[in-house]
C-alpha atoms as a PDB file:
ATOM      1  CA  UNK A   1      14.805  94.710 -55.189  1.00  0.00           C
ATOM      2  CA  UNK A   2      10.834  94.953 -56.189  1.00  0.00           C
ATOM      3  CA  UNK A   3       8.720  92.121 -56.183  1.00  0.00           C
ATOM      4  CA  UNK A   4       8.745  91.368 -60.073  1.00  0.00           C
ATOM      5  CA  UNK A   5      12.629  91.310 -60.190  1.00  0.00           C
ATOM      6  CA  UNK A   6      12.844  88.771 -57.076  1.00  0.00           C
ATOM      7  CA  UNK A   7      10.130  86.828 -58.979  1.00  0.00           C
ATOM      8  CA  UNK A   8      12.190  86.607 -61.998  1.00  0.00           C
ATOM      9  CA  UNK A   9      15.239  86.001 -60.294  1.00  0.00           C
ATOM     10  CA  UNK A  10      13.831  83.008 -57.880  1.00  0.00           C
ATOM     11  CA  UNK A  11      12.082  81.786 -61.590  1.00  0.00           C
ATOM     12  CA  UNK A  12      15.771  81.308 -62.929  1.00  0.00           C
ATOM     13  CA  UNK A  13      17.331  80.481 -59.682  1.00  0.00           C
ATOM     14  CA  UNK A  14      14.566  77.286 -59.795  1.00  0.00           C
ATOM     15  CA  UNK A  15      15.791  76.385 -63.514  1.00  0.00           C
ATOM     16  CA  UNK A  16      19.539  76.405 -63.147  1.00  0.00           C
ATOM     17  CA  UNK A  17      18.327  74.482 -59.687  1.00  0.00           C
ATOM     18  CA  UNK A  18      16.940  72.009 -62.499  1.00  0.00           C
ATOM     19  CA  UNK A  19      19.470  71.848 -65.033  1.00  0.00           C
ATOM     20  CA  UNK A  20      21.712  71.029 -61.782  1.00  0.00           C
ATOM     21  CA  UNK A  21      19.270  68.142 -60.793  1.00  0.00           C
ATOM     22  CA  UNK A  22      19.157  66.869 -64.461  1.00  0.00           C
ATOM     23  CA  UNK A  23      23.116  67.085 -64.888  1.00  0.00           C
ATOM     24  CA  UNK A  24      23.861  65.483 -61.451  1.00  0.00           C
ATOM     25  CA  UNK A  25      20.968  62.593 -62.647  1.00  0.00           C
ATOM     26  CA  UNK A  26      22.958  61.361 -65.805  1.00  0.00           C
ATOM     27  CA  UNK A  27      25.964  61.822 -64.661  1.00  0.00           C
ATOM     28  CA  UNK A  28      24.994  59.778 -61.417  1.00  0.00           C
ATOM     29  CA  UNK A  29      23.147  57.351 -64.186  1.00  0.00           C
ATOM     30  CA  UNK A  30      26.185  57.024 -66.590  1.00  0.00           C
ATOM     31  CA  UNK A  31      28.104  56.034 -63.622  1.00  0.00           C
ATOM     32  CA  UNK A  32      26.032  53.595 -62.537  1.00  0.00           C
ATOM     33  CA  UNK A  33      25.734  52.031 -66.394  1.00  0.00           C
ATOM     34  CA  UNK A  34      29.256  51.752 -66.933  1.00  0.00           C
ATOM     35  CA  UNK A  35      30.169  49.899 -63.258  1.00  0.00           C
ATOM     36  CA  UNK A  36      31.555  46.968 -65.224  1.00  0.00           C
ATOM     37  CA  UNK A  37      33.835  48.659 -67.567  1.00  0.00           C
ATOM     38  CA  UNK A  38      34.755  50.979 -64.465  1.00  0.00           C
ATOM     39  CA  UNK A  39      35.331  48.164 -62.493  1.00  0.00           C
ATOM     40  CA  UNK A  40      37.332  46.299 -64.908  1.00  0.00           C
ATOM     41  CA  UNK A  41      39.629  49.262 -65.314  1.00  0.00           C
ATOM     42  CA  UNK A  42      40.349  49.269 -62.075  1.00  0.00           C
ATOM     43  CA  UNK A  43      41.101  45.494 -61.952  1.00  0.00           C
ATOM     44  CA  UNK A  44      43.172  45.801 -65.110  1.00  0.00           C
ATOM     45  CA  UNK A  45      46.003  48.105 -63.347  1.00  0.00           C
ATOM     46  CA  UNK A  46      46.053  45.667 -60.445  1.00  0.00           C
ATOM     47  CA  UNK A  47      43.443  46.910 -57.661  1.00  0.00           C
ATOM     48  CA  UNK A  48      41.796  43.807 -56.080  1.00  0.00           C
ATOM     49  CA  UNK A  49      38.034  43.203 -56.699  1.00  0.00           C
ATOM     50  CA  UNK A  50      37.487  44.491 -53.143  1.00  0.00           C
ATOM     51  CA  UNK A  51      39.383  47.868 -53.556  1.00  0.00           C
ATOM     52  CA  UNK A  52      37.885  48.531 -57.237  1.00  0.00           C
ATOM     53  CA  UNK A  53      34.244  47.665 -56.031  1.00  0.00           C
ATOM     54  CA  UNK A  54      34.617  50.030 -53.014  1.00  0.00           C
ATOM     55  CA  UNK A  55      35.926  52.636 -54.714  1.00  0.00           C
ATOM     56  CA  UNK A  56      33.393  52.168 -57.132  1.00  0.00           C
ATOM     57  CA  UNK A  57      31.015  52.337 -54.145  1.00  0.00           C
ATOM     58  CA  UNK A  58      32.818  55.741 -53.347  1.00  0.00           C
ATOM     59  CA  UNK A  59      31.859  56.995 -56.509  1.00  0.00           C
ATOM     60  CA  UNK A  60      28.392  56.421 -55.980  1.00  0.00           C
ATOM     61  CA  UNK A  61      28.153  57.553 -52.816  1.00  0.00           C
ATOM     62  CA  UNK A  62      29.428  60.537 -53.897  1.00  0.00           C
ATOM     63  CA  UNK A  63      26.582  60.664 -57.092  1.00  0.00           C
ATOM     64  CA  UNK A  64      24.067  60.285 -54.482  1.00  0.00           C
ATOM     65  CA  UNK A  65      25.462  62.900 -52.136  1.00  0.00           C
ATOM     66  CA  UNK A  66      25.141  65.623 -55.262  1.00  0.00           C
ATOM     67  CA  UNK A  67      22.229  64.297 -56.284  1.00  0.00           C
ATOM     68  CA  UNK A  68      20.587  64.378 -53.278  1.00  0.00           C
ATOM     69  CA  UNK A  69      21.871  68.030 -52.402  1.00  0.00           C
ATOM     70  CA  UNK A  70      20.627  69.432 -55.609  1.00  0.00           C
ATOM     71  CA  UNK A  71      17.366  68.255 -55.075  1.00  0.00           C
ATOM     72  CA  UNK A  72      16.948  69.708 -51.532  1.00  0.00           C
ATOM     73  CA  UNK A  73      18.414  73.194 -53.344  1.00  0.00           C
ATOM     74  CA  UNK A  74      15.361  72.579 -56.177  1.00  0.00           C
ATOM     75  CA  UNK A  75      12.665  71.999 -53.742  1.00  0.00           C
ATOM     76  CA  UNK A  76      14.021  75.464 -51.284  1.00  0.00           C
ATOM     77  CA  UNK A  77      13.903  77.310 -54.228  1.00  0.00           C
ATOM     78  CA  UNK A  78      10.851  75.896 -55.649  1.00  0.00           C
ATOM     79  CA  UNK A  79       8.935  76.434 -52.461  1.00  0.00           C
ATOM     80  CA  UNK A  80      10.441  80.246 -52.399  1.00  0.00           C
ATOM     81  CA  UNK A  81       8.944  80.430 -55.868  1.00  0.00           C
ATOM     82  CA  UNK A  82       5.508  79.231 -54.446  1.00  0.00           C
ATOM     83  CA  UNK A  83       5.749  82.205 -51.942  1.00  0.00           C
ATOM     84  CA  UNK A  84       6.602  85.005 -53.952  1.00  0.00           C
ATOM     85  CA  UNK A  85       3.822  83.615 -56.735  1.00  0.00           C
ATOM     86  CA  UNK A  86       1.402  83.334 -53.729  1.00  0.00           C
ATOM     87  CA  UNK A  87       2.887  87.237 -52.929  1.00  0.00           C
ATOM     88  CA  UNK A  88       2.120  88.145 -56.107  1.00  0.00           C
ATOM     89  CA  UNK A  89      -1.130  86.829 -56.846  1.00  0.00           C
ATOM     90  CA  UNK A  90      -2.511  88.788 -53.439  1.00  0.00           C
ATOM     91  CA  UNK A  91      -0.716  92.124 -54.698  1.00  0.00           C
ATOM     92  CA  UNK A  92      -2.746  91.233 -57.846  1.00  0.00           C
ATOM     93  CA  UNK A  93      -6.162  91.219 -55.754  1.00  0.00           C
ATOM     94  CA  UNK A  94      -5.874  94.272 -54.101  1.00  0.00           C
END
């Protein structure tokens, strides 16, 4: 693979990495938004307040997990962008 084609590819590696972080965030935020209604549900089919509030607390545990997991993807592939852009800009100067 030449340089300009592993460019490119790490360029749209770094936006779906993005997209990711940017899905994961609202979906993360609309959980946390609707913890009352969620909550309630959970109440409403007969789960104690305990059970429905830790499983609630499962659910954002698990948000957080994916969030957190796309970011450390973004910043590795933003980083190998910074390399083969540094790579590039040398090849440039010769």
């Amino acid at each position: 693979m030449n340089h300009s084609t592993q460019l490119e590819l790490v360029r749209t590696l770094c936006q779906q990495a993005q997209q990711a972080m940017d899905y994961t965030g609202q979906s993360w935020r609309q959980v946390m938004q609707s913890k009352d209604d969620l909550i309630e549900s959970m109440r409403k089919i007969g789960m104690p307040f305990e059970h429905a509030s830790a499983e609630f607390e499962r659910m954002m545990e698990f948000y957080k997990e994916q969030y957190e997991a796309v970011m450390q993807h973004l910043i590795k592939m933003a980083a190998e962008l910074q390399v083969l852009q540094n790579q590039e800009q040398r090849l440039r100067e010769l």
